[in-house]
Protein backbone atom coordinates (compact mmCIF):
# COMPACT_ATOMS: atom_id res chain seq x y z
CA UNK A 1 -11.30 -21.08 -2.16
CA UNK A 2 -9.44 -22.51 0.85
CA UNK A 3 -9.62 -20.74 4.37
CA UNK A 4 -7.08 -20.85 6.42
CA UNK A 5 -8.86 -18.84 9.39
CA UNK A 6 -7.11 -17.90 13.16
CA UNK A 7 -3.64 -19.36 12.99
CA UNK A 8 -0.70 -17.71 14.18
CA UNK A 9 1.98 -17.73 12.51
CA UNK A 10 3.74 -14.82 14.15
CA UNK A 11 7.48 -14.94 13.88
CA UNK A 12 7.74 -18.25 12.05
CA UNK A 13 9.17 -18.76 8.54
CA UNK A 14 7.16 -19.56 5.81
CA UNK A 15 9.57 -19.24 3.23
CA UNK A 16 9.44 -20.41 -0.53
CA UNK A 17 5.91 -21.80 -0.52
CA UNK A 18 2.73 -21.05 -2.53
CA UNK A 19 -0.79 -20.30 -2.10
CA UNK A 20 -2.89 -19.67 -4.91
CA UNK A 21 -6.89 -19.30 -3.81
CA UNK A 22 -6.23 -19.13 -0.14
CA UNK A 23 -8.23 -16.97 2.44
CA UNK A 24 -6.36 -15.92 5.58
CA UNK A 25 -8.80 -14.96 7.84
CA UNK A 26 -8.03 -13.85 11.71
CA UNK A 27 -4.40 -14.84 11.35
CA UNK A 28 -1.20 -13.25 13.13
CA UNK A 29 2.01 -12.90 10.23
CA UNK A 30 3.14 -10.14 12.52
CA UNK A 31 7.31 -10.87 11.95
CA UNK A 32 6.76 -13.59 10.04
CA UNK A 33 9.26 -14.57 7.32
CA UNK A 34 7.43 -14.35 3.54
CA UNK A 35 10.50 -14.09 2.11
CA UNK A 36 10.22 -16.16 -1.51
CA UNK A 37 6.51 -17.03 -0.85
CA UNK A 38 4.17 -16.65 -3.46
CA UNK A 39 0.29 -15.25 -2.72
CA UNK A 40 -1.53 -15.80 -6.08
CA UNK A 41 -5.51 -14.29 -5.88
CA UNK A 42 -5.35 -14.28 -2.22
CA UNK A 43 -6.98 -12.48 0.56
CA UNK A 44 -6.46 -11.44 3.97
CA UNK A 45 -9.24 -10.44 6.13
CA UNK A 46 -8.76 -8.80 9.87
CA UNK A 47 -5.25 -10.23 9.31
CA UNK A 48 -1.90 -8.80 11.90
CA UNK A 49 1.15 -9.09 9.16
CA UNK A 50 2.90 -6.20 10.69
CA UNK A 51 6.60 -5.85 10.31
CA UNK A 52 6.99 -9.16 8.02
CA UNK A 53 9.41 -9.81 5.53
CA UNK A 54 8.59 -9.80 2.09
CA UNK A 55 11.98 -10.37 -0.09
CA UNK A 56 10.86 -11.51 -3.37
CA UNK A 57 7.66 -12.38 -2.34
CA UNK A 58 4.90 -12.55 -4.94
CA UNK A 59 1.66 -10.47 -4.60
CA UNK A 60 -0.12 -11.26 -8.21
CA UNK A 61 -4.04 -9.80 -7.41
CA UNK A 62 -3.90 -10.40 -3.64
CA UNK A 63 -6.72 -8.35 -1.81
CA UNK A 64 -6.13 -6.83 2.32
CA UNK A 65 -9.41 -6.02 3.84
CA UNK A 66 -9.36 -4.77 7.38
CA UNK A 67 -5.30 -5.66 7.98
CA UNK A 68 -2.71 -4.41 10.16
CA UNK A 69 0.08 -3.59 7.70
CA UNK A 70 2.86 -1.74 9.73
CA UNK A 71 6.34 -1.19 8.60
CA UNK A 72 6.31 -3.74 5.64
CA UNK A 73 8.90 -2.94 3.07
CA UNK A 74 6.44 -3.85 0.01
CA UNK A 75 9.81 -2.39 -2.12
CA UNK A 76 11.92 -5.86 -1.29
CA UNK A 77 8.39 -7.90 -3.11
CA UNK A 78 9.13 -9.80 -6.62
CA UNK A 79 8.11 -7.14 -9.12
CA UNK A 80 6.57 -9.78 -11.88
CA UNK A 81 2.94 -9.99 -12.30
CA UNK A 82 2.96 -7.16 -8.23
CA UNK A 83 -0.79 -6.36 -7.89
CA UNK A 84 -2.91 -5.90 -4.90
CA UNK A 85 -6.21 -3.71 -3.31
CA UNK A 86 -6.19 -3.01 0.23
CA UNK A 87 -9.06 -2.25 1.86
CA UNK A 88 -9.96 -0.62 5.74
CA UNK A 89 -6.29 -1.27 6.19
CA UNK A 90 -3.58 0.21 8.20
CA UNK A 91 -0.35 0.40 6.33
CA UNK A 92 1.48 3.24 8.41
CA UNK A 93 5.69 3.45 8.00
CA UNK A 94 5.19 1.42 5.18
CA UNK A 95 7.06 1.41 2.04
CA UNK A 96 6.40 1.02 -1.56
CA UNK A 97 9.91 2.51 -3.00
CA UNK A 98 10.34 1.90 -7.04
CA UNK A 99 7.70 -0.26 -7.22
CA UNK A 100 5.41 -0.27 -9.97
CA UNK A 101 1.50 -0.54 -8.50
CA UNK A 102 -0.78 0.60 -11.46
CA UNK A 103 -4.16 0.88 -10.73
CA UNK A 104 -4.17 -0.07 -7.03
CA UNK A 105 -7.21 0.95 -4.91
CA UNK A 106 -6.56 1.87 -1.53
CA UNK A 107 -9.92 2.53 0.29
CA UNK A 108 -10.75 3.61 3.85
CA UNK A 109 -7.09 3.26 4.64
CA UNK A 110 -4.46 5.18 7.22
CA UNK A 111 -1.38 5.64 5.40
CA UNK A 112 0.81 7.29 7.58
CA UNK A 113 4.44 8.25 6.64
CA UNK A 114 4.69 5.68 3.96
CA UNK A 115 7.41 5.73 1.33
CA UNK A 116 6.32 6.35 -2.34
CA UNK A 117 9.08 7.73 -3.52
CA UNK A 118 10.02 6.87 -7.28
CA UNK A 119 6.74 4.80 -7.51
CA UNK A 120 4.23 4.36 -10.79
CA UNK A 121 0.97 4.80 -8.98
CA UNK A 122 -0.59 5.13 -12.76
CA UNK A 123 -4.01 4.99 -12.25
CA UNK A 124 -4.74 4.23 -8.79
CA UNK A 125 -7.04 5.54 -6.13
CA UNK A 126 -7.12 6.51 -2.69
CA UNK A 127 -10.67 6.90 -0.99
CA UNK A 128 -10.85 7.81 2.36
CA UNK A 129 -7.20 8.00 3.00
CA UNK A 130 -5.05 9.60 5.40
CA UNK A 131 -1.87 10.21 3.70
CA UNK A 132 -0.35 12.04 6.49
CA UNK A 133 3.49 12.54 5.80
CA UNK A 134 3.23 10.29 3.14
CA UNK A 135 6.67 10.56 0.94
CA UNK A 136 5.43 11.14 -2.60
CA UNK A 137 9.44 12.04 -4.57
CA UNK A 138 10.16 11.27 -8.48
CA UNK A 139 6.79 9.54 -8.19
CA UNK A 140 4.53 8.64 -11.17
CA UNK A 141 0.46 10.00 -10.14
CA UNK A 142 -1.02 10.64 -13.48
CA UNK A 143 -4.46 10.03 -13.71
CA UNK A 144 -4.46 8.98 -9.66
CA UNK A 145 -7.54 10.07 -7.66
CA UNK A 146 -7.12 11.48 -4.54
CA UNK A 147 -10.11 13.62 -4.83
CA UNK A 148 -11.51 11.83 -1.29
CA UNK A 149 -7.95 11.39 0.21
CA UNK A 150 -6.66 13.49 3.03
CA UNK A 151 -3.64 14.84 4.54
CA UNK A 152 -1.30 14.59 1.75
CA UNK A 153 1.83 16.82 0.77
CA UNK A 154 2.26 16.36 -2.97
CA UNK A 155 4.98 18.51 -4.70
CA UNK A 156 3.83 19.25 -8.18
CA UNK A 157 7.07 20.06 -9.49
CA UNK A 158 9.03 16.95 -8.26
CA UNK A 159 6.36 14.55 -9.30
CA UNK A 160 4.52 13.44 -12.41
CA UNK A 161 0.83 14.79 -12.26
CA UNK A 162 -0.81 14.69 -15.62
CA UNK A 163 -4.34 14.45 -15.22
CA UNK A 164 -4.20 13.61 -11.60
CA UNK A 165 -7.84 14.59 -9.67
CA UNK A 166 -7.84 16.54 -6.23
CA UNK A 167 -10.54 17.85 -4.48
CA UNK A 168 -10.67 21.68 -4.49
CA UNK A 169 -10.75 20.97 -0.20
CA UNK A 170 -7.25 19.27 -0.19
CA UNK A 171 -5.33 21.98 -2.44
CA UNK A 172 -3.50 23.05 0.28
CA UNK A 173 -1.10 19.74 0.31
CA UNK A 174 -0.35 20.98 -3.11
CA UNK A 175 0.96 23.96 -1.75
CA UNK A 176 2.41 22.78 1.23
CA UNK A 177 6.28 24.33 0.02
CA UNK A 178 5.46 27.67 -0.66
CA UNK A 179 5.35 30.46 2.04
CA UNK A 180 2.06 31.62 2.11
CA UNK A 181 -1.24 31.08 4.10
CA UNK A 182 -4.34 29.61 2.89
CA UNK A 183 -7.40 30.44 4.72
């Protein structure tokens, strides 16, 4: 696997390339341009790619671990072959709108007001997540596990649930649109 470890390329343009097998460790993407770029089995490690721009960028089995993620609009990414883990990450106002993200893990992750809305989580896990405002609308969650996440406000009746797990503890965000008290 190539490493590509501490370079900055914070507000530059990176457009249309490839990497396939590539580690970016340490980097700075923060504003960078992605737009058209294609990440094929790639990881980032302790990597700042907040507020860059993904239009039709490919993600196929890319990997986060320990990244700054803020604001990225993950719903402008190509949608052929869209897979990725993240891991210890930080993905707060970010958005995943219509996309279709089977089976992702998200693990030890703050994921703070970020847009699901109308997304296929199928499958997928979130372990030791702060959902906090977290916008889950029209959204597919059957057979998710959030029995270790946190902080979420899930409305049963608006979203697809079938055989979804929750820890008896986080009940209450299931609940979260009815008047009544829990105690």
């Amino acid at each position: 696997m190539e490493t590509i470890q501490g370079k900055d390329f914070s507000n530059c343009k990176l457009s249309n390339m490839e990497y396939d097998s590539v580690l970016f460790a340490d980097c700075n993407l923060s504003k960078a341009d992605l737009s058209g770029v294609a990440f094929i089995d790639c990881t980032f490690k302790t990597c700042d790619m907040s507020l860059v721009k993904v239009n039709n960028t490919a993600f196929n089995n890319a990997q986060f671990i320990n990244c700054k993620l803020l604001g990225i609009d993950f719903s402008r990414c190509k949608d052929f072959l869209l897979s990725f883990n993240f891991d210890t990450c930080t993905l707060d106002f970010a958005s995943f709108y219509q996309k279709k993200i089977k089976k992702t893990i998200f693990k030890d992750c703050s994921i703070k007001e970020v847009d699901f809305n109308e997304t296929d989580l199928t499958e997928s896990r979130f372990v030791e997540c702060d959902l906090t405002l977290a916008v889950f609308q029209q959204s597919i969650l059957e057979k998710v596990d959030f029995r270790k996440a946190y902080n979420y406000g899930i409305d049963l009746e608006v979203n697809k649930v079938k055989n979804a797990r929750f820890a008896s503890s986080g009940l209450s965000g299931l609940l979260l649109k009815y008047p009544i008290i829990i105690d």
